[in-house]
C-alpha atoms as a PDB file:
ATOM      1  CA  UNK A   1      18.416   5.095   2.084  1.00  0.00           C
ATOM      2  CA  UNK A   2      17.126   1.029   2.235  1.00  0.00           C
ATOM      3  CA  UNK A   3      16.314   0.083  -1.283  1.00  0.00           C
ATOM      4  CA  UNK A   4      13.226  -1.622   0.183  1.00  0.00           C
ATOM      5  CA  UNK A   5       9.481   0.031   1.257  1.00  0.00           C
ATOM      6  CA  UNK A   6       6.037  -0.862   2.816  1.00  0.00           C
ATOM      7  CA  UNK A   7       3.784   1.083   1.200  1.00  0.00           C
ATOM      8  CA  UNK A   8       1.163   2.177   3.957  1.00  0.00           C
ATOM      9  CA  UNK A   9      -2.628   3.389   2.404  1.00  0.00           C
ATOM     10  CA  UNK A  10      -6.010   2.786   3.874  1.00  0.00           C
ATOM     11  CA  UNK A  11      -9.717   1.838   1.559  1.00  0.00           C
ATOM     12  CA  UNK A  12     -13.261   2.184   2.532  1.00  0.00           C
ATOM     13  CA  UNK A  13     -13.881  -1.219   1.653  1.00  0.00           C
ATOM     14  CA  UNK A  14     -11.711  -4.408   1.553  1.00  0.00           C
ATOM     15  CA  UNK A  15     -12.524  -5.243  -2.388  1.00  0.00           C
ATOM     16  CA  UNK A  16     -11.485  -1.857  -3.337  1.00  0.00           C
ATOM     17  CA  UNK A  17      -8.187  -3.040  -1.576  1.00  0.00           C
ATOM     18  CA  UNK A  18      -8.032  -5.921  -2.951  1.00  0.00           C
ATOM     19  CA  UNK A  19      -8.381  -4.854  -6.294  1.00  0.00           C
ATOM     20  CA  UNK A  20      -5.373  -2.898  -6.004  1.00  0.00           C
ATOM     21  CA  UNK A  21      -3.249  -5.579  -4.290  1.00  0.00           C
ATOM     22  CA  UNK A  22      -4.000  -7.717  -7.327  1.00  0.00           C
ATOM     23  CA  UNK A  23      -3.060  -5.462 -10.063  1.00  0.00           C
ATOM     24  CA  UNK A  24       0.513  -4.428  -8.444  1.00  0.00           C
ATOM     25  CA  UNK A  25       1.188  -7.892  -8.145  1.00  0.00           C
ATOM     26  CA  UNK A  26       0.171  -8.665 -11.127  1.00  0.00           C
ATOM     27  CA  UNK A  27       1.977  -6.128 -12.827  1.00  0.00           C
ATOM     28  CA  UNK A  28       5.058  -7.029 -10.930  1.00  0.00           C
ATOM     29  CA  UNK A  29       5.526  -3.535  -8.956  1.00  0.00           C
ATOM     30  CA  UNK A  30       5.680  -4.895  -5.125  1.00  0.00           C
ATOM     31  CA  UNK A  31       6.178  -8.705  -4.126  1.00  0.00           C
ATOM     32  CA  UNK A  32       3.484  -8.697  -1.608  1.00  0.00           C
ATOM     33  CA  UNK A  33       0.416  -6.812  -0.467  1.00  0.00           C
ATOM     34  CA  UNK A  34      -1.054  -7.388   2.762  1.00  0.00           C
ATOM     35  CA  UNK A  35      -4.977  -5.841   3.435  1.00  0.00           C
ATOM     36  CA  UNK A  36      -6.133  -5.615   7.462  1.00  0.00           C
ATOM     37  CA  UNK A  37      -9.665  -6.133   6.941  1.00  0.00           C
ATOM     38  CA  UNK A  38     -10.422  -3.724   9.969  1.00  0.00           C
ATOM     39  CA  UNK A  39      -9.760  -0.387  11.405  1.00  0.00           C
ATOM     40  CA  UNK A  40     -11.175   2.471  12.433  1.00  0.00           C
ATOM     41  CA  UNK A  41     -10.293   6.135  11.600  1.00  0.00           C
ATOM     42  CA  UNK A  42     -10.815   9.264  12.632  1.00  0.00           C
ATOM     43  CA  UNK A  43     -10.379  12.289  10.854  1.00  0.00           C
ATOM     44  CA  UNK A  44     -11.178  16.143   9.798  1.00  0.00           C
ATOM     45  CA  UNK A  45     -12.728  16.292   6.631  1.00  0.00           C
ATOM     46  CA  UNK A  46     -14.634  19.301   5.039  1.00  0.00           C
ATOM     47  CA  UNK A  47     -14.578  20.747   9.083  1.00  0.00           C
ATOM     48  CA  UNK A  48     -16.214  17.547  10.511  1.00  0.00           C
ATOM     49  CA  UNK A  49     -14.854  14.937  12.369  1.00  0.00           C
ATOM     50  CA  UNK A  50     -15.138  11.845  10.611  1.00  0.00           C
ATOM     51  CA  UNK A  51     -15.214   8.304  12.269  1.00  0.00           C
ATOM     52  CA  UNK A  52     -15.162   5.653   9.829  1.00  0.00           C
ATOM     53  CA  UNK A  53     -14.520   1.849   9.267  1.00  0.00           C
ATOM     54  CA  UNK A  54     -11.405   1.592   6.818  1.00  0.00           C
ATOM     55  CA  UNK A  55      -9.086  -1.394   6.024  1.00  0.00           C
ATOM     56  CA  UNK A  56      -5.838  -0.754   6.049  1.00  0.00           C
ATOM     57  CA  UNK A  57      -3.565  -2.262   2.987  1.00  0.00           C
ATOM     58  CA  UNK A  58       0.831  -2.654   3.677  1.00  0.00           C
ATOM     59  CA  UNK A  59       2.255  -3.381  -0.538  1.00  0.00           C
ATOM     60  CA  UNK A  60       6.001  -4.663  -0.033  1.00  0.00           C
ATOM     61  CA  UNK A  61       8.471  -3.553  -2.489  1.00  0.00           C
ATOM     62  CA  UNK A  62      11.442  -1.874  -3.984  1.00  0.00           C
ATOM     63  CA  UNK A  63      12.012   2.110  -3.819  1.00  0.00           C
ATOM     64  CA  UNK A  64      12.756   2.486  -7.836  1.00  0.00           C
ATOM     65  CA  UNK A  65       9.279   0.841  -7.597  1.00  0.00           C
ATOM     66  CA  UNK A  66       7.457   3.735  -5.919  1.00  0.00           C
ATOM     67  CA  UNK A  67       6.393   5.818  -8.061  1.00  0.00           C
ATOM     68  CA  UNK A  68       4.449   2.735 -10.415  1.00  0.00           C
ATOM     69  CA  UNK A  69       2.660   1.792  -6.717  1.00  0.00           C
ATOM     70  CA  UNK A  70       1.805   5.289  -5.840  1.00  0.00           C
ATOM     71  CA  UNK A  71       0.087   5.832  -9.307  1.00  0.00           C
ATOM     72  CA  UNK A  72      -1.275   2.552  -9.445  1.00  0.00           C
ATOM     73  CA  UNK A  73      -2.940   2.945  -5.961  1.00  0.00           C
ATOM     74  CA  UNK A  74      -4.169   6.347  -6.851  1.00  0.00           C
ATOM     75  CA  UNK A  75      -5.477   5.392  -9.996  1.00  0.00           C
ATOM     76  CA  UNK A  76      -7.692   2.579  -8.157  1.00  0.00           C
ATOM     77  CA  UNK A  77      -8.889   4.531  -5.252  1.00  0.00           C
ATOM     78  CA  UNK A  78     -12.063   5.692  -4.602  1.00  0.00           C
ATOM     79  CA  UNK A  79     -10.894   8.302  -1.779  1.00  0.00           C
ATOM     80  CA  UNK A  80     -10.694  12.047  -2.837  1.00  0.00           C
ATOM     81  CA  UNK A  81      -7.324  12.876  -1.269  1.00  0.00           C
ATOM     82  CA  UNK A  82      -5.847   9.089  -0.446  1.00  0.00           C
ATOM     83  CA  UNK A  83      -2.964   8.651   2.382  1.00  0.00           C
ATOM     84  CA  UNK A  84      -0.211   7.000   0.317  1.00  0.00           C
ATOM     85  CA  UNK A  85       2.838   6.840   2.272  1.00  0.00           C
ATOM     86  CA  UNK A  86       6.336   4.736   1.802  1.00  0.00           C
ATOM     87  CA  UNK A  87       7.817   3.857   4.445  1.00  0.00           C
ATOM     88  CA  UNK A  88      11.340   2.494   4.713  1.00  0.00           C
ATOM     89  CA  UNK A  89      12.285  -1.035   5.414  1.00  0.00           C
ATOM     90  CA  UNK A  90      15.286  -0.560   8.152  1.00  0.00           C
ATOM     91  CA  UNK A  91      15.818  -4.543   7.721  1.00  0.00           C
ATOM     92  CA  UNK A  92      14.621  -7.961   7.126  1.00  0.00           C
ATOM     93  CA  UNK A  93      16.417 -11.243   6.315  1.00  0.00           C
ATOM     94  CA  UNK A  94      18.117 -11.519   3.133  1.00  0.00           C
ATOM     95  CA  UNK A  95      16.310 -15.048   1.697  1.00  0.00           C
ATOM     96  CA  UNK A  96      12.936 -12.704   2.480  1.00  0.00           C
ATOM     97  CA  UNK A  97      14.621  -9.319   0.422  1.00  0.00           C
ATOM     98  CA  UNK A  98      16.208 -11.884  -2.483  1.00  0.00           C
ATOM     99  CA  UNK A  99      12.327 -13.314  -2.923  1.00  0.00           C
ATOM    100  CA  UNK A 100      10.913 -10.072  -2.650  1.00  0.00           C
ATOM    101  CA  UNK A 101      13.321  -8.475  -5.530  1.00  0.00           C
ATOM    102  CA  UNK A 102      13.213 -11.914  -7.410  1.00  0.00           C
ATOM    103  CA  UNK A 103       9.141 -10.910  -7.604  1.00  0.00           C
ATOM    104  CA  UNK A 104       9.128  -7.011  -8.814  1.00  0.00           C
ATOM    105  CA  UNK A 105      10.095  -6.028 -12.320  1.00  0.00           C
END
């Protein structure tokens, strides 16, 4: 398995986001966090369908750094029952991967 993840999640509001992005960088879990100020979801939730405005936040980092994200995301996050997903890097050019391991504890 690729030593290297995007870690996938979506927020209700872009400071909530941001917020988040700020503290694993800052804490030097992921190199990078990228937050897509729009998108729209849809979704089941207590039996109704749910259409709502979301951004949608990518945090680049290592695997052995996973577990710090994940509980630093869920620890910030307003939603219930967030979607926190990793999702393997299959490649990417080695100057990029040497920066982004140079940046995470």
């Amino acid at each position: 398995m690729t030593p290297y993840i995007f870690v996938y999640t979506t927020f209700p509001k872009q400071e909530d986001a941001a917020f988040v992005a700020k503290r694993v960088i800052e804490k030097k879990l992921a190199s990078c966090a990228n937050i897509f100020p729009q998108g729209r979801s849809f979704y089941n939730w207590d039996g109704v369908v749910q259409d709502a405005e979301e951004c949608i936040m990518i945090v680049k980092t290592v695997k052995d750094q996973w577990d710090a994200v994940r509980q630093e995301i869920e620890s910030g996050h307003p939603y219930e029952i967030p979607c926190i997903t990793a999702i393997p890097m299959i490649d990417a050019n080695k100057s990029f991967l040497a920066w982004m391991e140079d940046q995470v504890s």
